[in-house]
C-alpha atoms as a PDB file:
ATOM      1  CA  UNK A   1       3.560 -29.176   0.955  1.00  0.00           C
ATOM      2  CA  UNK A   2       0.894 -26.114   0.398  1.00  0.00           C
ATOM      3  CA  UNK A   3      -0.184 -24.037   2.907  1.00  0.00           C
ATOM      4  CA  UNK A   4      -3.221 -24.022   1.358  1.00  0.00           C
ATOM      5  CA  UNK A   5      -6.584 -26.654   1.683  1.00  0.00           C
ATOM      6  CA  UNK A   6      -9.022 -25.750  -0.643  1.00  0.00           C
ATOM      7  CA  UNK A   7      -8.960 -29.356  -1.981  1.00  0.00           C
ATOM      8  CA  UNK A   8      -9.532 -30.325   1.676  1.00  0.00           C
ATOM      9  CA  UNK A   9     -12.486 -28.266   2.019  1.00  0.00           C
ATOM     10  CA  UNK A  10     -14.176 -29.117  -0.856  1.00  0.00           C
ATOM     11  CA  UNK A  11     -14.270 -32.573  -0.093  1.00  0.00           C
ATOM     12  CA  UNK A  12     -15.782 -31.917   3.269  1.00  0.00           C
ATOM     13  CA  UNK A  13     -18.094 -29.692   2.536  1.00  0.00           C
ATOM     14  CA  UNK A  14     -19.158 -31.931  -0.533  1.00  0.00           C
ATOM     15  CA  UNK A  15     -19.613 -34.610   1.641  1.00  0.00           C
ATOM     16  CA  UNK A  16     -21.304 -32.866   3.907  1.00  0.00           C
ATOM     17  CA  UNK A  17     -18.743 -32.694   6.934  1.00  0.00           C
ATOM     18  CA  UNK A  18     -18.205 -29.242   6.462  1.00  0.00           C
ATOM     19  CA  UNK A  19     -21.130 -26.652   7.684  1.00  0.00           C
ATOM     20  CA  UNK A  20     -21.198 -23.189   8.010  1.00  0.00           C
ATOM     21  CA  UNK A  21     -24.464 -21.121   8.824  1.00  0.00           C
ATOM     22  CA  UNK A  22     -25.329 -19.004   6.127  1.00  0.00           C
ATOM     23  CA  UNK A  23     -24.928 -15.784   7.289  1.00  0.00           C
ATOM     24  CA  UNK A  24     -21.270 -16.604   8.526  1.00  0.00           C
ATOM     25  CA  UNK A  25     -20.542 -18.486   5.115  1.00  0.00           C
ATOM     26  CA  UNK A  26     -21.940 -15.186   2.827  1.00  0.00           C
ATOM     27  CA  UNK A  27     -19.345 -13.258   5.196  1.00  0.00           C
ATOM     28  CA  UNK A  28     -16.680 -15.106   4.823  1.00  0.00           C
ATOM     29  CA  UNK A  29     -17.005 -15.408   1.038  1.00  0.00           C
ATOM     30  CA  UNK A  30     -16.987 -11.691   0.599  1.00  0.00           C
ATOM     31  CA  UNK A  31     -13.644 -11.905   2.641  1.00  0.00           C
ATOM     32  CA  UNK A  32     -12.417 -14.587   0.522  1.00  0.00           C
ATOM     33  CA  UNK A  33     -13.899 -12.814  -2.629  1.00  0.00           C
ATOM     34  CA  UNK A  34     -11.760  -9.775  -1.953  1.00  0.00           C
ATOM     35  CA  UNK A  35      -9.146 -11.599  -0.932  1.00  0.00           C
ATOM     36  CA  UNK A  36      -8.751 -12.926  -3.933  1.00  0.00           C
ATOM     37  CA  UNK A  37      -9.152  -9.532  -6.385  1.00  0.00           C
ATOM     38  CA  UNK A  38      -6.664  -8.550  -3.949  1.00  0.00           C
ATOM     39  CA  UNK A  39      -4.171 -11.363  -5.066  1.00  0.00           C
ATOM     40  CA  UNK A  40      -4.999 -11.407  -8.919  1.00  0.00           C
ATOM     41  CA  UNK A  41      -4.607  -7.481  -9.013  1.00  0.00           C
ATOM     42  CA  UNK A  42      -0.877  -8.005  -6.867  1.00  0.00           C
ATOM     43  CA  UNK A  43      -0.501 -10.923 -10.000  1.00  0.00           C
ATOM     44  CA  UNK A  44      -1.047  -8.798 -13.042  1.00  0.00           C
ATOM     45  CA  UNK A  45       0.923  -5.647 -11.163  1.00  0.00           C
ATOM     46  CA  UNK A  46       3.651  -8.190 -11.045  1.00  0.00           C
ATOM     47  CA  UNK A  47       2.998  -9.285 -14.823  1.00  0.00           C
ATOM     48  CA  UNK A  48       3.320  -5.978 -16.202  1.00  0.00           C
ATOM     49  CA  UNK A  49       6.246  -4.988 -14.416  1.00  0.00           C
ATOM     50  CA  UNK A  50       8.351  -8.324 -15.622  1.00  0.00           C
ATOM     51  CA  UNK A  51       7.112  -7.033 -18.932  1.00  0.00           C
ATOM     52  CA  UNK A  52       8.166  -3.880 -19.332  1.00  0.00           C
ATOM     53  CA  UNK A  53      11.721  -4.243 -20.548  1.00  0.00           C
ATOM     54  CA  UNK A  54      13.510  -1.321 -18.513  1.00  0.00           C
ATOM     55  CA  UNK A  55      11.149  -1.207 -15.144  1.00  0.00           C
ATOM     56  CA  UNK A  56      11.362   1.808 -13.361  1.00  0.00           C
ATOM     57  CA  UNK A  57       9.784   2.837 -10.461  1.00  0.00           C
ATOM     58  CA  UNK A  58      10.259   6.157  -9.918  1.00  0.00           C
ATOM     59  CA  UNK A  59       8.638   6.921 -13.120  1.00  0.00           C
ATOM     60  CA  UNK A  60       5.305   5.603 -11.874  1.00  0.00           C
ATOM     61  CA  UNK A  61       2.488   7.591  -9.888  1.00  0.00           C
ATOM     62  CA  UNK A  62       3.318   7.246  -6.524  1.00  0.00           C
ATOM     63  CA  UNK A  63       0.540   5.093  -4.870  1.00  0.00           C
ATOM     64  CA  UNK A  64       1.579   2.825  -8.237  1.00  0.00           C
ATOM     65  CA  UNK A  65       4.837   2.826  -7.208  1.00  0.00           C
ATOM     66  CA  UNK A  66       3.918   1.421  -4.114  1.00  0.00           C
ATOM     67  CA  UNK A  67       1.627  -0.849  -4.933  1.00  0.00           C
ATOM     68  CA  UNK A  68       4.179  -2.122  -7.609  1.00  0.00           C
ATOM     69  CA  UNK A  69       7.262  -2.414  -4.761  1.00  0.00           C
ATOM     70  CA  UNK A  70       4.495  -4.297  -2.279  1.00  0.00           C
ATOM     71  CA  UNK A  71       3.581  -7.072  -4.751  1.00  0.00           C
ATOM     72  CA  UNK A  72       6.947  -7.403  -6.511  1.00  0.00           C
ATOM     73  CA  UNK A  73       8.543  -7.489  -2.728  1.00  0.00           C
ATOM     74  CA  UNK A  74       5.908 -10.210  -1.706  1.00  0.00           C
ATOM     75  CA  UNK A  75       6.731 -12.026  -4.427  1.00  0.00           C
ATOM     76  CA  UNK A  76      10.481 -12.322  -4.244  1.00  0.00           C
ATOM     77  CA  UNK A  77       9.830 -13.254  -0.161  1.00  0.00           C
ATOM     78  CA  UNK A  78       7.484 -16.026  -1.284  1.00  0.00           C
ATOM     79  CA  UNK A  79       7.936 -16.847  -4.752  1.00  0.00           C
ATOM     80  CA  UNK A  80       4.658 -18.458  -6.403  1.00  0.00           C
ATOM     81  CA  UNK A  81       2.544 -18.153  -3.626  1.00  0.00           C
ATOM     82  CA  UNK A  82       0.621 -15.824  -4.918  1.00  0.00           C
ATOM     83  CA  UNK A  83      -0.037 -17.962  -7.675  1.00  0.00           C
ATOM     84  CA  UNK A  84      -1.062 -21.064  -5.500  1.00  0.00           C
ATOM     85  CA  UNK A  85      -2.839 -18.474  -3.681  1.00  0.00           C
ATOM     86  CA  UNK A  86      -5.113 -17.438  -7.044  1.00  0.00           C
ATOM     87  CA  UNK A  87      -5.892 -20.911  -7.769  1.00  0.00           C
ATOM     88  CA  UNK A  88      -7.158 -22.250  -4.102  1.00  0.00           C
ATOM     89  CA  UNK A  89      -9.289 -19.447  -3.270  1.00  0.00           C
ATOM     90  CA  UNK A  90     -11.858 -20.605  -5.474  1.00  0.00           C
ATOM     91  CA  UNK A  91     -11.723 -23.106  -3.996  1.00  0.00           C
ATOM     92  CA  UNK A  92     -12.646 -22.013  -0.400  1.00  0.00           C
ATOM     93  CA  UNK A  93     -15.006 -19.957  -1.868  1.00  0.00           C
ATOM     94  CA  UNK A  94     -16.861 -22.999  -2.980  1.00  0.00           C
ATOM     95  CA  UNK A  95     -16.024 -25.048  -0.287  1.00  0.00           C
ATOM     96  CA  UNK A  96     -18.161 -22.269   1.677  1.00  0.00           C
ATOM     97  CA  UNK A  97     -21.135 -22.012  -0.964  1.00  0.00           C
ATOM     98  CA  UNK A  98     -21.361 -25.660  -0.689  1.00  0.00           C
ATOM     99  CA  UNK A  99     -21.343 -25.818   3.346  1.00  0.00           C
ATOM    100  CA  UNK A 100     -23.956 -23.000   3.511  1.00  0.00           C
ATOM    101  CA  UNK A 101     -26.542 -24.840   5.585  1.00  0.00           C
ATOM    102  CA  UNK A 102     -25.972 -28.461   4.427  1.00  0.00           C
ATOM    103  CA  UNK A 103     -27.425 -31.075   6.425  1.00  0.00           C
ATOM    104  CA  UNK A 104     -24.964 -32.334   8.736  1.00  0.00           C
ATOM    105  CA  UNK A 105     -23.998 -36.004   8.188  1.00  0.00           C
ATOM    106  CA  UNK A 106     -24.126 -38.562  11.341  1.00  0.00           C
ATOM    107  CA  UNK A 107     -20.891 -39.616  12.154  1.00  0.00           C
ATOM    108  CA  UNK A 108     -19.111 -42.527  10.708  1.00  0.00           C
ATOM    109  CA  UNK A 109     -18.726 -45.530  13.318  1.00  0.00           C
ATOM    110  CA  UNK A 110     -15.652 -47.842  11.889  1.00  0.00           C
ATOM    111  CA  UNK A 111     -16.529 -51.306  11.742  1.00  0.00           C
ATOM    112  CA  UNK A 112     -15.358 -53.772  14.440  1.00  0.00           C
END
């Protein structure tokens, strides 16, 4: 199962179960927004360094270095999250352009 519900939140928010005021919504998609550069940079730091075919730290700038150890370390604690991670955020993000201010729906009463 993924930890992550950007599926989820689209469909609410397309359907109009999901609301956010704007100003919250623009803040939290400039969270999400850098959240996500955050995660694709972490990706192609990780990408590089599987490419190179004799990695070595210690020949790499120092904040590199680290940033290098702190993605590849991520990554080996929770392999391809990072990955599910890149492809959901989008997801919110939209999820959270769509709920910007859309008219609430009136609640669903099941049928008797």
């Amino acid at each position: 199962m993924s930890p992550f519900a950007g599926e989820l939140f689209l469909r609410l928010a397309s359907e109009g179960r999901l609301v956010v005021d704007k100003n919250r919504a623009d803040e939290v998609i400039a969270g999400l927004e850098r959240t996500l550069s955050s995660v694709r940079a972490r990706l192609r730091l990780i990408r590089l360094w599987q490419q190179d075919p004799t990695p070595r730290v210690g020949e790499l700038p120092e904040e590199l270095a680290r940033d290098v150890v702190d993605a590849v370390f991520a990554d080996q604690l929770a392999p391809g999250r990072l990955e599910q991670a890149a492809a959901d955020l989008p997801k919110y993000i939209e999820a959270m352009r769509l709920a910007q201010g859309a008219p609430a729906r009136p609640p669903t009463v099941p049928e008797m």
